[in-house]
C-alpha atoms as a PDB file:
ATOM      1  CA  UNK A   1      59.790  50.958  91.668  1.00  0.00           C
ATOM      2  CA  UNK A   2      63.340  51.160  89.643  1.00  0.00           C
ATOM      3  CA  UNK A   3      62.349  54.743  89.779  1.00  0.00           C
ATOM      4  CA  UNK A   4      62.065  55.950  92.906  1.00  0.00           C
ATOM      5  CA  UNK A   5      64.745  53.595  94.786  1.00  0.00           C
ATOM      6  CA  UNK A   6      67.145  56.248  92.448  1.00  0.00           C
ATOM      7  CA  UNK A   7      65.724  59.029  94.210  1.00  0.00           C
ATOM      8  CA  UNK A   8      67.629  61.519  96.604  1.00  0.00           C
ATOM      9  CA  UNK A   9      67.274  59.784 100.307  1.00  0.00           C
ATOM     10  CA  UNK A  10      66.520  63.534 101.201  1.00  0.00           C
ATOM     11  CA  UNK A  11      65.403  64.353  97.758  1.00  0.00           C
ATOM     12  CA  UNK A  12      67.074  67.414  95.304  1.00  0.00           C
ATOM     13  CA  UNK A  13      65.916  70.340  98.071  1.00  0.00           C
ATOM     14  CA  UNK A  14      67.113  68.289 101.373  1.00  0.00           C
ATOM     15  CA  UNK A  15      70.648  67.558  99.266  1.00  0.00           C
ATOM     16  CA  UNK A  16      70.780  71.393  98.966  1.00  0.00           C
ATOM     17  CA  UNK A  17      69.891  72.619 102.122  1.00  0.00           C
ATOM     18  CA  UNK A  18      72.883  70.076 103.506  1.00  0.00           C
ATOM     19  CA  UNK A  19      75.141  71.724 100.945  1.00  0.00           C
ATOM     20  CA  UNK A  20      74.408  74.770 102.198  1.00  0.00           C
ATOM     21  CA  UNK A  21      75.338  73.901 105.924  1.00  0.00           C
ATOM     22  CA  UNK A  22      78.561  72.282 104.760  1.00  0.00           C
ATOM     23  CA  UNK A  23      79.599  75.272 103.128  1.00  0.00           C
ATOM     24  CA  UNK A  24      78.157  77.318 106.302  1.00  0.00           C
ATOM     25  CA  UNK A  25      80.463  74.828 108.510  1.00  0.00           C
ATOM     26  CA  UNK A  26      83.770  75.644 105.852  1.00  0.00           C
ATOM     27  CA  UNK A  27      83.077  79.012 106.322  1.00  0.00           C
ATOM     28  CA  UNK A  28      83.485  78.601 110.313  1.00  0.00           C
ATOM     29  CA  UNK A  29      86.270  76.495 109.837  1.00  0.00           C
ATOM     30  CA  UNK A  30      88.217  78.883 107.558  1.00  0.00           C
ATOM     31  CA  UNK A  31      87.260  81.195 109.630  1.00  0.00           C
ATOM     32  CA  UNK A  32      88.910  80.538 113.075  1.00  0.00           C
ATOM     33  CA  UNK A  33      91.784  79.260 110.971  1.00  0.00           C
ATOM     34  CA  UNK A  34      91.496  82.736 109.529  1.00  0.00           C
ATOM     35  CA  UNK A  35      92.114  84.143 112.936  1.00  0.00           C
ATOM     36  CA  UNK A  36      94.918  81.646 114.196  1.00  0.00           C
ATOM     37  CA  UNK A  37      97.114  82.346 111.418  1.00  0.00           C
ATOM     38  CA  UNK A  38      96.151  86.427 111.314  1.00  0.00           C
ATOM     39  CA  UNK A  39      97.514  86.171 115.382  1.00  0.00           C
ATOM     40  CA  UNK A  40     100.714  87.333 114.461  1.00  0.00           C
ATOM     41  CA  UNK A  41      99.607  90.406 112.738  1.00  0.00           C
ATOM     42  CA  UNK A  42     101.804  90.322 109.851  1.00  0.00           C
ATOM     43  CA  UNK A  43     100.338  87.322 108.541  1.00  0.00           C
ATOM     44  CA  UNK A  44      96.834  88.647 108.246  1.00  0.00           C
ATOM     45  CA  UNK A  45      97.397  89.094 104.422  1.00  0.00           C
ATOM     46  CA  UNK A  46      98.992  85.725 104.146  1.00  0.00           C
ATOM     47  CA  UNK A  47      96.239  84.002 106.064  1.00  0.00           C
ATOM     48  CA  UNK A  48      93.582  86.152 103.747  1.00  0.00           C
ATOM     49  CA  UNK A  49      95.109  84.970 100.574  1.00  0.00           C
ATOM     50  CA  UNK A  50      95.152  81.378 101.755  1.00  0.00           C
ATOM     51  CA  UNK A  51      91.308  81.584 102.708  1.00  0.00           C
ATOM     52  CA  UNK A  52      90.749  83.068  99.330  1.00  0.00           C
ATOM     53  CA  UNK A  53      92.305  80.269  97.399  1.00  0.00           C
ATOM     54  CA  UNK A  54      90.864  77.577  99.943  1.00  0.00           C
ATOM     55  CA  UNK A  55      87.143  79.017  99.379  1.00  0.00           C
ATOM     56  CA  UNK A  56      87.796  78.984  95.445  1.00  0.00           C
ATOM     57  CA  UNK A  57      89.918  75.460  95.126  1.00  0.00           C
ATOM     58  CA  UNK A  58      87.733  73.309  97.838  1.00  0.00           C
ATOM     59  CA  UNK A  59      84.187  74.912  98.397  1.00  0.00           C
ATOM     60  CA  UNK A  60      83.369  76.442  94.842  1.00  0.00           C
ATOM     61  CA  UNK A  61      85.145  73.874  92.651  1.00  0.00           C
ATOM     62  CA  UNK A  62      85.618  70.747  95.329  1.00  0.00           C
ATOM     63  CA  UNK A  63      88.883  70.400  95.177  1.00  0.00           C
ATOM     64  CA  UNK A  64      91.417  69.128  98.065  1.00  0.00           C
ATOM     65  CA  UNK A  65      90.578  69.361 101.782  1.00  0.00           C
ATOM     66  CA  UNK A  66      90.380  72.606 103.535  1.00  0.00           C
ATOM     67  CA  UNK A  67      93.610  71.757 105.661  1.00  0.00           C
ATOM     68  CA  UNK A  68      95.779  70.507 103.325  1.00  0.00           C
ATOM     69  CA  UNK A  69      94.739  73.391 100.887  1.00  0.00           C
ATOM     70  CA  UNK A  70      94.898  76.178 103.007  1.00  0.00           C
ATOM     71  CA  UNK A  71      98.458  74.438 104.611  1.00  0.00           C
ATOM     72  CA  UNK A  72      99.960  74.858 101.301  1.00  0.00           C
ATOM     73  CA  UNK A  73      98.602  78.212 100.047  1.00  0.00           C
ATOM     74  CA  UNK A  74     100.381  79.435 103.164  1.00  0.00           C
ATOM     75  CA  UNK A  75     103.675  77.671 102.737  1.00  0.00           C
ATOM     76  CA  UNK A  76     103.695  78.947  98.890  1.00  0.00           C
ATOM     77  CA  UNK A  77     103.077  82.905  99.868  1.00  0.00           C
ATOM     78  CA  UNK A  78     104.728  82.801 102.615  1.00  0.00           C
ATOM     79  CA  UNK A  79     107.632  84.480 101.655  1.00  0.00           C
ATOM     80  CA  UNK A  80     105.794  87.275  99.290  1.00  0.00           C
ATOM     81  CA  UNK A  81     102.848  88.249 101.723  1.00  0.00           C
ATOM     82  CA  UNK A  82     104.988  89.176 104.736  1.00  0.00           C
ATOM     83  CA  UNK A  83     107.337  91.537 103.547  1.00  0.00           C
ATOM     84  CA  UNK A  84     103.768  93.175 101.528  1.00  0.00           C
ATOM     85  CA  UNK A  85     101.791  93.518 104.700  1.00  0.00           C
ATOM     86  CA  UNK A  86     104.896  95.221 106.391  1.00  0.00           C
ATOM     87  CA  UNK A  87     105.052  97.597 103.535  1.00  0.00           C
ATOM     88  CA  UNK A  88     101.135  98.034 103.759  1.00  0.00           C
ATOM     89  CA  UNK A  89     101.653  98.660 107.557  1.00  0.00           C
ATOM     90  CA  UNK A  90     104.014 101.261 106.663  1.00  0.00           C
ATOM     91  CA  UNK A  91     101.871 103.065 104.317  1.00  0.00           C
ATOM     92  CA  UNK A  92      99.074 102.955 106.511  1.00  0.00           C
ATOM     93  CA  UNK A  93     101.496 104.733 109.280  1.00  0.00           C
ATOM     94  CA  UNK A  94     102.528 107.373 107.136  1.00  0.00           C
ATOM     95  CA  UNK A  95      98.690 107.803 105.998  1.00  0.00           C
ATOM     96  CA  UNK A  96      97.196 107.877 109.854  1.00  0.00           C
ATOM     97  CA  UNK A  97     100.249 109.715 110.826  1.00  0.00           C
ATOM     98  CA  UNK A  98      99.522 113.217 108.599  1.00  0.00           C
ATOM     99  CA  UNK A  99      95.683 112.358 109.532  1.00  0.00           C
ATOM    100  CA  UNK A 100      96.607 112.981 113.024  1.00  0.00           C
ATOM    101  CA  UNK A 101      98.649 116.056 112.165  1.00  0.00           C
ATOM    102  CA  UNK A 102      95.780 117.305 110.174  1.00  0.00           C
ATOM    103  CA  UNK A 103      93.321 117.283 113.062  1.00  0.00           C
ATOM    104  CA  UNK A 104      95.843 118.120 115.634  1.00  0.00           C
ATOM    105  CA  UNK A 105      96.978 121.155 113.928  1.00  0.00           C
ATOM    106  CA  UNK A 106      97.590 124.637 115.990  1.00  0.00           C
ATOM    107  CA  UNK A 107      96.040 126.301 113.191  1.00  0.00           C
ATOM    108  CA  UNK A 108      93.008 124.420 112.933  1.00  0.00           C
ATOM    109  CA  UNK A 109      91.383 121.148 111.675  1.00  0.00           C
ATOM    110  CA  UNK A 110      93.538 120.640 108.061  1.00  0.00           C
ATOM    111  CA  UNK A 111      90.705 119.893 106.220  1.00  0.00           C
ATOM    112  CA  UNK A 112      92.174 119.105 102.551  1.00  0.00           C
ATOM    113  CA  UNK A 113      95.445 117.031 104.138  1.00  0.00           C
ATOM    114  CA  UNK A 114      92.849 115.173 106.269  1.00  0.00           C
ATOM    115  CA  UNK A 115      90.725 114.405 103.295  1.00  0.00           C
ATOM    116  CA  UNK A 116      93.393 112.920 100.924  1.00  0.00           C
ATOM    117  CA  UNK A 117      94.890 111.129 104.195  1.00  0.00           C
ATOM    118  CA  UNK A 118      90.952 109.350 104.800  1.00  0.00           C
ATOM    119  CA  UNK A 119      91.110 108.867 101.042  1.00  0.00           C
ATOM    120  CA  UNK A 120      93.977 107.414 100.299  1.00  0.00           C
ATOM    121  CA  UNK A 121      93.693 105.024 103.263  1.00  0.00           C
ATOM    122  CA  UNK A 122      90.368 104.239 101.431  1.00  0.00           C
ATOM    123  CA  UNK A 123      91.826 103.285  97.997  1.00  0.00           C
ATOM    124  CA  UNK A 124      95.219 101.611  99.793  1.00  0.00           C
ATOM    125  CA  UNK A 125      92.332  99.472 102.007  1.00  0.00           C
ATOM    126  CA  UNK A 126      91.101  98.638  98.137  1.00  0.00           C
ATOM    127  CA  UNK A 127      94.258  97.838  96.796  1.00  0.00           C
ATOM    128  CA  UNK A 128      94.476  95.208  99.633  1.00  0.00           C
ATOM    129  CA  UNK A 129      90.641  93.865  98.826  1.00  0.00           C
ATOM    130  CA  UNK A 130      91.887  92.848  95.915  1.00  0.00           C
ATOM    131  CA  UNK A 131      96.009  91.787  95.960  1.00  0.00           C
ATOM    132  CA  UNK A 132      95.583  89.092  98.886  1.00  0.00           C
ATOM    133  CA  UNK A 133      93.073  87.211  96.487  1.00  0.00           C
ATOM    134  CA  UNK A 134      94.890  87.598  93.616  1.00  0.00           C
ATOM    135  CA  UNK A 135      98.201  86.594  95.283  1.00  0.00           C
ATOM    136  CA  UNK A 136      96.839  83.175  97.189  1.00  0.00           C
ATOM    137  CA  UNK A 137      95.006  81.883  93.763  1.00  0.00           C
ATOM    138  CA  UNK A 138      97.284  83.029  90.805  1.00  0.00           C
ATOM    139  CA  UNK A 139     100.751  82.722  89.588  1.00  0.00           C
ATOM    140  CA  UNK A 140     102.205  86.204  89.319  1.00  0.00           C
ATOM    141  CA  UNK A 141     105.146  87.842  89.606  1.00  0.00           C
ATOM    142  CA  UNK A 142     105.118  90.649  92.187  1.00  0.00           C
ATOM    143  CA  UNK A 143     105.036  93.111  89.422  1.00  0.00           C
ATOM    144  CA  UNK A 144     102.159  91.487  87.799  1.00  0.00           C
ATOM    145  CA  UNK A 145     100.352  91.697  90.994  1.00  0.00           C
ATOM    146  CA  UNK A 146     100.622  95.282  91.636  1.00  0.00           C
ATOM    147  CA  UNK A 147      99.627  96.425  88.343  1.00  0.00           C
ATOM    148  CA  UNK A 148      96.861  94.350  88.357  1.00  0.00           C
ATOM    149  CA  UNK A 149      95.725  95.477  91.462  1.00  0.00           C
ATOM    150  CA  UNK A 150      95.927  98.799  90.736  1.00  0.00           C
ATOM    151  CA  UNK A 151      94.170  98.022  86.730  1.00  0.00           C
ATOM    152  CA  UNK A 152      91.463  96.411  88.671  1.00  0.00           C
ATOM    153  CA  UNK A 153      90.778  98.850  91.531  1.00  0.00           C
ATOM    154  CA  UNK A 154      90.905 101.942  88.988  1.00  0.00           C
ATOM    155  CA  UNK A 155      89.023  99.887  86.159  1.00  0.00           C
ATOM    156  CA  UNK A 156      85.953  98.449  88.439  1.00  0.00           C
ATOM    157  CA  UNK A 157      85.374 101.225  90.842  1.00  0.00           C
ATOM    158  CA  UNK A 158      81.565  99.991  91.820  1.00  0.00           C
ATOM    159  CA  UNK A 159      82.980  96.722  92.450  1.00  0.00           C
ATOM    160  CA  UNK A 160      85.670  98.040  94.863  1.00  0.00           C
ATOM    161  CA  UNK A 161      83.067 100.334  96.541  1.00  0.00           C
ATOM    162  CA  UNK A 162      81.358  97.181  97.165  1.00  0.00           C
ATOM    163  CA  UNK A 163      84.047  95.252  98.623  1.00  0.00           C
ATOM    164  CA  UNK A 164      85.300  97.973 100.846  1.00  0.00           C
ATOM    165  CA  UNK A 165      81.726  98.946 102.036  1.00  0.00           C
ATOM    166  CA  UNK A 166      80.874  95.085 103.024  1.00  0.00           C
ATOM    167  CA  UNK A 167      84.551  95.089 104.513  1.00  0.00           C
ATOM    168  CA  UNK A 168      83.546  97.853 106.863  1.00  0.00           C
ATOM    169  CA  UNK A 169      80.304  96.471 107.799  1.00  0.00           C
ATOM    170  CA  UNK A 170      82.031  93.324 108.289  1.00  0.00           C
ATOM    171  CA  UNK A 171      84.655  95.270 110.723  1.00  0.00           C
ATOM    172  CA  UNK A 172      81.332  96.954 112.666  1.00  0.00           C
ATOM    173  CA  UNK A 173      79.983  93.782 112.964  1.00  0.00           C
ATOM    174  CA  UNK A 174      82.513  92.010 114.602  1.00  0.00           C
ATOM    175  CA  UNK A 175      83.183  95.161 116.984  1.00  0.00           C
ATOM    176  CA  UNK A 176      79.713  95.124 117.718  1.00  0.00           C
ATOM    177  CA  UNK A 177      79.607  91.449 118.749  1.00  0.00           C
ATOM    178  CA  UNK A 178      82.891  89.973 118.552  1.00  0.00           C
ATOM    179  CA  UNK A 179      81.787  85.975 118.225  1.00  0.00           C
ATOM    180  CA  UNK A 180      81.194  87.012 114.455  1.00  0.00           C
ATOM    181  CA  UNK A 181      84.848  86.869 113.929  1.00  0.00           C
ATOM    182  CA  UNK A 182      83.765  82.930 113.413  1.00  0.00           C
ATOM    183  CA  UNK A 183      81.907  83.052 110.262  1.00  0.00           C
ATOM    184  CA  UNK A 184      82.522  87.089 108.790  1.00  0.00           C
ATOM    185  CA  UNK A 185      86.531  86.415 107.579  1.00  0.00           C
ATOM    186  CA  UNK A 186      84.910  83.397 105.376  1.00  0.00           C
ATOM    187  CA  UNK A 187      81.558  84.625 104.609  1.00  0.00           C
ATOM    188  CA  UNK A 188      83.277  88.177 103.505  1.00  0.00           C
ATOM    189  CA  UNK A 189      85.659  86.053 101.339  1.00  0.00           C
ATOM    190  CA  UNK A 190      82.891  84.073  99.646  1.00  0.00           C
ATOM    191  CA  UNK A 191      81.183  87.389  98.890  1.00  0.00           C
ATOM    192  CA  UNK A 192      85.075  88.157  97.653  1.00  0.00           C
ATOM    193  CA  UNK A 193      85.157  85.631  95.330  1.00  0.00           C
ATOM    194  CA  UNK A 194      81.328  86.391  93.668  1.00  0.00           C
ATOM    195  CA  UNK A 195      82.420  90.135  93.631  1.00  0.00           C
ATOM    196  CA  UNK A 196      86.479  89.320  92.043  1.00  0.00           C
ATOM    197  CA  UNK A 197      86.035  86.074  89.930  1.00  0.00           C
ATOM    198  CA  UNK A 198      84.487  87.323  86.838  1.00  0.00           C
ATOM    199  CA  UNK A 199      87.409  90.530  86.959  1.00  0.00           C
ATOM    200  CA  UNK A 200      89.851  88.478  87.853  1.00  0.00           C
ATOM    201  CA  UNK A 201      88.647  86.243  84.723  1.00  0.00           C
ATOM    202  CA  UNK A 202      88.448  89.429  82.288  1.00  0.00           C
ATOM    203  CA  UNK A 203      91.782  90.108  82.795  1.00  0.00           C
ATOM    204  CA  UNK A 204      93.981  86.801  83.652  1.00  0.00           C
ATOM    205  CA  UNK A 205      94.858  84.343  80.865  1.00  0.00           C
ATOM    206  CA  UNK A 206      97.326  82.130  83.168  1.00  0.00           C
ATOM    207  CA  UNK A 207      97.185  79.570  85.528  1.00  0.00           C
ATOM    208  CA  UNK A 208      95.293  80.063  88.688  1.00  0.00           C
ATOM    209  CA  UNK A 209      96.479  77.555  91.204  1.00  0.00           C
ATOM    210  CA  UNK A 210      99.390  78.486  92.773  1.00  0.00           C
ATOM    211  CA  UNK A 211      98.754  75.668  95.041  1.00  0.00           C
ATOM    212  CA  UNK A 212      99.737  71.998  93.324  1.00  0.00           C
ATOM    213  CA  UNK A 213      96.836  69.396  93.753  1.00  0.00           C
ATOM    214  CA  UNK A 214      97.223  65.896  95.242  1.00  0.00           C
END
């Protein structure tokens, strides 16, 4: 009798399958907050790093509330991820802008310029897979986080391949049928953190919450 009133009301596979549909209903949340915060377009790397550390601190290791988590990973890059993203933006301009020129050309489609400019957009689109994760969930200094974006990206090219692959199906997908922007800016960061984590891990010997606990 003792026994089985100390079972599971749902037992151990009902308790997982709800587990699973809370994290599902995280994802959706961080999600659209994903999107709020990415409406001014120069917080999209701000509001990435802040899902990051959310999905890490309150869905993998249940810490904090998503809210009050992903409140103060914002507050505390705030003033790093901005200025970033601009410079990103910049990049990127300079990148599309020869890409154009390229293809435009009098003489003829620039095949070689037009190549390094799709390239280098590739590995820059890398370098940002893995700097908004490493800048919402660890304390580093802005040169540590370059280098180790760039260590990591050069280092772990199948992983980046990944990342960037899944990103662009993640992009097509929400093209295709735009209601996926509710669950693809979480699910992709989930996949994120089972993809980073154990490089991340290799590499990092410091604290990772940039984000105090209550």
């Amino acid at each position: 009798m003792d026994s089985k009133k100390n079972k599971p009301l749902f037992g151990e596979k009902g308790l997982k399958v709800i587990e699973v549909i809370n994290n599902v209903a995280d994802l959706i949340v961080l999600s659209l907050l994903w999107l709020l915060f990415s409406l001014p377009v120069v917080t999209i790397g701000l509001a990435t790093a802040a899902v990051y550390h959310t999905v890490v601190q309150v869905i993998c290791n249940g810490k904090g509330t998503l809210w009050t988590t992903f409140i103060r990973s914002i507050r505390e890059n705030l003033r790093h991820a901005i200025p970033i993203q601009i410079g990103i933006y910049i990049l990127y301009g300079i990148l599309a802008l020869e890409c154009y020129l390229s293809y435009t050309d009098t003489r003829g489609i620039l095949i070689v310029p037009l190549i390094c400019g799709i390239f280098l957009m590739s590995v820059l689109k890398a370098l940002e897979l893995y700097l908004y994760p490493l800048l919402g969930h660890y304390v580093l200094t802005v040169g540590q986080l370059f280098v180790m974006t760039l260590q990591v990206v050069i280092l772990h090219i199948a992983r980046s391949l990944i990342l960037l692959v899944a990103w662009l199906i993640g992009v097509a997908a929400v093209v295709s049928y735009p209601p996926l922007i509710m669950i693809i800016p979480g699910a992709f960061t989930m996949l994120s953190y089972k993809i980073c984590t154990p490089v991340f891990e290799k590499y990092i010997r410091v604290e990772s919450e940039t984000v105090p606990q209550e």
